[in-house]
Protein backbone atom coordinates (compact mmCIF):
# COMPACT_ATOMS: atom_id res chain seq x y z
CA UNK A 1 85.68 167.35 -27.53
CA UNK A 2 84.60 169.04 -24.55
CA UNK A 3 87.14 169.37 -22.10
CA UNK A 4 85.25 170.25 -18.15
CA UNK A 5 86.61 170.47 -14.97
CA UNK A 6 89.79 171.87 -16.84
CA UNK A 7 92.53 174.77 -16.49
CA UNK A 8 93.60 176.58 -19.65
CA UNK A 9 96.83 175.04 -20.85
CA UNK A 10 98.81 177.88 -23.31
CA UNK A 11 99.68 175.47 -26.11
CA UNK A 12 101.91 176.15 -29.17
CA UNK A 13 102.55 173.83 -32.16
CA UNK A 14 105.46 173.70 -33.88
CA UNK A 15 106.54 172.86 -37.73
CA UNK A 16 106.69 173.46 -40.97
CA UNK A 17 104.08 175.70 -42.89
CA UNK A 18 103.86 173.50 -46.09
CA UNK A 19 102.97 170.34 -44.71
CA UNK A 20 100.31 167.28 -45.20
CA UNK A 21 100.78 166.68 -41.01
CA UNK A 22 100.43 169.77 -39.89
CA UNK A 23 97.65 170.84 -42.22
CA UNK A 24 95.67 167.54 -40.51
CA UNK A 25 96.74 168.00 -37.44
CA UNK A 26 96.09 171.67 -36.89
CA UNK A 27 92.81 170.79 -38.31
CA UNK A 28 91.89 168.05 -36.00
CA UNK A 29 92.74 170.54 -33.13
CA UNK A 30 90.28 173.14 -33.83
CA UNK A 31 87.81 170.98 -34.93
CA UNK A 32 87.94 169.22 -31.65
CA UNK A 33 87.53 172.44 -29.71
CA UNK A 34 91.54 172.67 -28.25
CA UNK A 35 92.45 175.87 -28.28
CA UNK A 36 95.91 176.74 -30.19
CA UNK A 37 97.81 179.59 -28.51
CA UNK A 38 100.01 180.04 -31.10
CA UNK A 39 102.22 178.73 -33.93
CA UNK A 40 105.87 178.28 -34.61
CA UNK A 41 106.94 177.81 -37.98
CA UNK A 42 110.88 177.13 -39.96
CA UNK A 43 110.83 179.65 -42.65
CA UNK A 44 111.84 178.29 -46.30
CA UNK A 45 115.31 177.40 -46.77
CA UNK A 46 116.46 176.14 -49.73
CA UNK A 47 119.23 173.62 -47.81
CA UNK A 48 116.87 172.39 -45.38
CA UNK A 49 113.73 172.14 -48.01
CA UNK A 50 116.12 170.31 -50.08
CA UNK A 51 117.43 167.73 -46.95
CA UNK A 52 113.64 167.22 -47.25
CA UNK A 53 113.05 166.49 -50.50
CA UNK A 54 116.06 163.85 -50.35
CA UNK A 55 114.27 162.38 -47.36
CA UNK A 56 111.24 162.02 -49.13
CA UNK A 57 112.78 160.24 -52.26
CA UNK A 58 114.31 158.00 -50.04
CA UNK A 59 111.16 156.85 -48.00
CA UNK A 60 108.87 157.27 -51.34
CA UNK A 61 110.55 157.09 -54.48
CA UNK A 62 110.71 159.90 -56.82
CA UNK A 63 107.65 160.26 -58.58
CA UNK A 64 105.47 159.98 -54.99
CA UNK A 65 108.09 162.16 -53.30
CA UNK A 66 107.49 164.88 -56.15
CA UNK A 67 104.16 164.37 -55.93
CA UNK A 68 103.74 165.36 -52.63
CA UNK A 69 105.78 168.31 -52.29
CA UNK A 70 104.08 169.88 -55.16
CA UNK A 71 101.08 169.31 -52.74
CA UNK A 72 102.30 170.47 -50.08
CA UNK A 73 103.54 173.45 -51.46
CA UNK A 74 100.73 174.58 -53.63
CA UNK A 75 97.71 173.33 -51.50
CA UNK A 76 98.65 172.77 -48.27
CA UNK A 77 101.16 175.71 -47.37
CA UNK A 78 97.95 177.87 -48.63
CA UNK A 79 95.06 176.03 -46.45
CA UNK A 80 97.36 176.21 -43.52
CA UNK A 81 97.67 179.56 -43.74
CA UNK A 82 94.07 180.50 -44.00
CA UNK A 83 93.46 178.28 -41.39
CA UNK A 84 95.78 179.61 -38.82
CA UNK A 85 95.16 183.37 -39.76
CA UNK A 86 91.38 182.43 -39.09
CA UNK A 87 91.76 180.46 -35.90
CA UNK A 88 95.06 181.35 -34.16
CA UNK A 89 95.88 184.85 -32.56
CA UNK A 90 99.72 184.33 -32.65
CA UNK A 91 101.94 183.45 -35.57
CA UNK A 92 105.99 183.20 -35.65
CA UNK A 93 108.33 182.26 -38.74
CA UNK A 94 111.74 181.23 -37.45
CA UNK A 95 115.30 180.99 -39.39
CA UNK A 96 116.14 177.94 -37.29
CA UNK A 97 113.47 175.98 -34.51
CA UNK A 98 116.46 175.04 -32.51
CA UNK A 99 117.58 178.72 -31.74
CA UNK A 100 117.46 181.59 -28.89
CA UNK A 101 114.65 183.23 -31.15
CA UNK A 102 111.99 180.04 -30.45
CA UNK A 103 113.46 179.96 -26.67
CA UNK A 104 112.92 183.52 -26.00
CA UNK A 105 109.07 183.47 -27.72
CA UNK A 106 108.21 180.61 -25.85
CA UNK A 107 109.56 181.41 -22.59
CA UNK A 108 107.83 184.88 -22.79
CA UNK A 109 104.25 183.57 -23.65
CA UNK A 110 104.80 181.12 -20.85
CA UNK A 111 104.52 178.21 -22.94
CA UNK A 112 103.48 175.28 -21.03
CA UNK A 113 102.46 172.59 -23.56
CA UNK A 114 104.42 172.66 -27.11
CA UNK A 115 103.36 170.10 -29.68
CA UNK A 116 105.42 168.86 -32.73
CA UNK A 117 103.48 168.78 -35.74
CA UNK A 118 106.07 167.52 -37.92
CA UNK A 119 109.44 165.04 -37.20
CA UNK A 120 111.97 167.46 -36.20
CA UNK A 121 114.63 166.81 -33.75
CA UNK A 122 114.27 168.73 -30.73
CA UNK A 123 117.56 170.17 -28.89
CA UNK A 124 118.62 171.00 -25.25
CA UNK A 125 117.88 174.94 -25.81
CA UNK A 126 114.12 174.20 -25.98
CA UNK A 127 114.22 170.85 -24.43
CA UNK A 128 115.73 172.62 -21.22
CA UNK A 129 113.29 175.52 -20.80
CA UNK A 130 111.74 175.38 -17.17
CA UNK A 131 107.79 174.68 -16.93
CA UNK A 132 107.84 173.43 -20.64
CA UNK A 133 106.32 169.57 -21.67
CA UNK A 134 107.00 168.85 -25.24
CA UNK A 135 105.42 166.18 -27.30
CA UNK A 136 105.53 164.23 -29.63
CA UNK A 137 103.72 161.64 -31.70
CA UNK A 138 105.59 159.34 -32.93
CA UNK A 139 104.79 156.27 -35.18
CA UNK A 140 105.38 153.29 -33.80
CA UNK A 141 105.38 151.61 -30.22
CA UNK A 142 107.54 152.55 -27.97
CA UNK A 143 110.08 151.91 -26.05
CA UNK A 144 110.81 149.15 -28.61
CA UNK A 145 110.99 150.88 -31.70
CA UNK A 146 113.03 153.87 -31.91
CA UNK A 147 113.34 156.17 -34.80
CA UNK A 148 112.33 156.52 -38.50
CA UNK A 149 110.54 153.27 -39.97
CA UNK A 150 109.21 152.16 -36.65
CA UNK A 151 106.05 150.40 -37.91
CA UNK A 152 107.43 148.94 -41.03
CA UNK A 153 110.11 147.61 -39.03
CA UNK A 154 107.38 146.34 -36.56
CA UNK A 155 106.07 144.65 -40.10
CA UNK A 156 109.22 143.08 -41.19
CA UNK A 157 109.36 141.38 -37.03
CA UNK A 158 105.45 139.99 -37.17
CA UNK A 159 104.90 142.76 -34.17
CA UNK A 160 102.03 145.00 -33.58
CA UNK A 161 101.65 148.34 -35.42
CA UNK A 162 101.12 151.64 -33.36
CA UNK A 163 101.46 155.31 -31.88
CA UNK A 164 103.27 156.76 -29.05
CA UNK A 165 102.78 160.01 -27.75
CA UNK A 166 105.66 160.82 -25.75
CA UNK A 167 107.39 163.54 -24.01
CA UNK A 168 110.54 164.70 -26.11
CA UNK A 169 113.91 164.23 -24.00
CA UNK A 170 117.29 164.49 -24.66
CA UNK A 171 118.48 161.61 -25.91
CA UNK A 172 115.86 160.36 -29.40
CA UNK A 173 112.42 158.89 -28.68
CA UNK A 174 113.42 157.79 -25.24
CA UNK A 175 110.82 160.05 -23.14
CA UNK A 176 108.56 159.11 -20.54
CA UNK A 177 105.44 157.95 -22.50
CA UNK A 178 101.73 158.86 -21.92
CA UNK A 179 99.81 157.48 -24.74
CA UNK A 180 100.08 154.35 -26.87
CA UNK A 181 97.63 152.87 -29.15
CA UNK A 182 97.89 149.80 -31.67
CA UNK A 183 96.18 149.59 -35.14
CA UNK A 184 95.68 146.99 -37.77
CA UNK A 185 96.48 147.11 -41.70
CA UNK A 186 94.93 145.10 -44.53
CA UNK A 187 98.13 143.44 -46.09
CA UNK A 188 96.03 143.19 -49.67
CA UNK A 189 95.66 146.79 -49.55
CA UNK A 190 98.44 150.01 -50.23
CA UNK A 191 100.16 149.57 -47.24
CA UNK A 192 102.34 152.78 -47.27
CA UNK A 193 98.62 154.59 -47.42
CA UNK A 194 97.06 152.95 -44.99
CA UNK A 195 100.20 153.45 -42.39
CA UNK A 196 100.02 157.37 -42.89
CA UNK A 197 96.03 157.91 -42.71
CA UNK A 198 96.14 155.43 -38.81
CA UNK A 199 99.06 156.91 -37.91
CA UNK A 200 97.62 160.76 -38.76
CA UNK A 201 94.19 159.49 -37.66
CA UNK A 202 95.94 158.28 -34.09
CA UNK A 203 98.01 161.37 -33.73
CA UNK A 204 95.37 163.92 -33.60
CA UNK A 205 93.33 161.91 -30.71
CA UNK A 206 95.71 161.16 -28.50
CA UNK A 207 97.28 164.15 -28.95
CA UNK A 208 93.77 165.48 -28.05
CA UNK A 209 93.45 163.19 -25.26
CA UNK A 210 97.14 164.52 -23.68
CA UNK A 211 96.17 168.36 -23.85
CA UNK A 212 92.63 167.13 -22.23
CA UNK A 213 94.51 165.13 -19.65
CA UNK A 214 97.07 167.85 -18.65
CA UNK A 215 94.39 169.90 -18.28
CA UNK A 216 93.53 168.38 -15.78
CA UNK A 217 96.80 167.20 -14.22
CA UNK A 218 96.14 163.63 -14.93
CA UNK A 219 98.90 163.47 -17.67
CA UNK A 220 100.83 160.67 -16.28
CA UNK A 221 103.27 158.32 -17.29
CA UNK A 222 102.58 154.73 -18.57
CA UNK A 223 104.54 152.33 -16.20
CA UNK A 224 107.26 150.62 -18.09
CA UNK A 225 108.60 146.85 -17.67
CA UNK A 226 109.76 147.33 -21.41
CA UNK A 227 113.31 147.71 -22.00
CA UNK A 228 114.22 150.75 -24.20
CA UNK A 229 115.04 149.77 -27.87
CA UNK A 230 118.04 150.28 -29.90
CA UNK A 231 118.04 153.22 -32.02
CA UNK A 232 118.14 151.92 -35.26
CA UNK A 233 118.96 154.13 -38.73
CA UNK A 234 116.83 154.17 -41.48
CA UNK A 235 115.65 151.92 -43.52
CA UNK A 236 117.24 152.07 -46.94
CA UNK A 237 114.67 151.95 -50.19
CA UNK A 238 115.77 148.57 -51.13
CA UNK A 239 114.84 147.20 -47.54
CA UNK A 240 111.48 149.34 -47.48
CA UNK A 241 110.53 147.59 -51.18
CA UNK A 242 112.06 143.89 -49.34
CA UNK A 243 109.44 144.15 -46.70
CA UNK A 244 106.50 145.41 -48.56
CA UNK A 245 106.93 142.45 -50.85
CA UNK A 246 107.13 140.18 -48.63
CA UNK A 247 103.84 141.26 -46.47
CA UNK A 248 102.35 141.08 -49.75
CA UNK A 249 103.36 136.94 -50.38
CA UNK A 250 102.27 135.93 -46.97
């Protein structure tokens, strides 16, 4: 991507160090020419790394959900680090994301663009900091679907599939939006796959396209005449497995 006519933009990414999304998406970036100021990362916690692993079970089932950890933990914590200690000049491991520690690092590298790399919820402390846009890319299309699930939920309704990149505010997934785009799955095919390689595929270009529009000022809004969806939980394995099967006998 080459980005002309175009101020530099000091961009951080933020997430965790073992993980499939950030590995891509860190990838993507450099790839692509955008240059990564630095990188924020939640140091290893057993409490939160287990809160994951519960998550994961719950969305995936065991055996995937161990699966992929073991991934992430063997290959992917060690390709991310080569690849940010080849490509990226700054590198900081936080106790918590949410804390005066991340505040203080990115107010004094005048952070101006800060880019999630992984679901994490994003609080006032950092949300609040003067000069700073934070995004997000988050599966599914918004403002109708809100939170975890969105585009199996937009499965189980017979509505389209997609990608928002959106600007993280207080209250969840209810930011202005810049950047939508749909995408189609083949409903004979491994549909859980096939959501997570679009949706990864989607986040590192229009997260591209945002960096290459703010730099030049031309990150705008996307007018809404949607009304903002209801924020709804989870869904639980049983309803996951309910939808899948029934995609599959249409």
């Amino acid at each position: 991507m080459v980005i002309t006519d175009a101020r530099k933009i000091k961009l951080f990414t933020i997430g965790y160090p073992d993980n499939t999304e950030t590995n891509q998406l860190l990838n993507y970036f450099i790839q692509n020419g955008i240059n990564i100021d630095g990188v924020i990362f939640a140091k290893s916690q057993i409490k939160r790394d287990w809160k994951r692993l519960i998550k994961k079970i719950h969305m995936r089932g065991f055996s995937p959900a161990l699966k992929r950890i073991c991934e992430n933990l063997i290959v992917r914590k060690k390709q991310i680090s080569k690849l940010c200690h080849q490509n990226i000049d700054k590198l900081f491991f936080v106790e918590e994301i949410n804390s005066e520690e991340v505040r203080d690092i990115l107010i004094s590298k005048k952070v101006e663009l800060l880019i999630l790399t992984t679901v994490y919820i994003i609080k006032p402390i950092i949300i609040d900091i003067d000069g700073l846009t934070i995004l997000n890319a988050h599966t599914g299309w918004l403002p109708k679907y809100r939170g975890l699930d969105c585009n199996l939920k937009a499965l189980r309704d017979g509505h389209q599939l997609g990608l928002s990149v959106h600007k993280v505010a207080k209250k969840i997934d209810a930011g202005e939006i810049y950047l939508r785009e749909s995408f189609q799955i083949d409903s004979d095919g491994d549909i859980l796959k096939q959501m997570d390689e679009k949706e990864l595929q989607l986040s590192g270009k229009l997260f591209a396209e945002a960096v290459n529009l703010m730099s030049r000022n031309m990150l705008k809004p996307i007018a809404q005449d949607e009304p903002l969806g209801k924020y709804e939980p989870p869904l639980t394995k049983q309803q996951r497995n309910e939808i899948l099967r029934d995609i599959k006998g249409r």
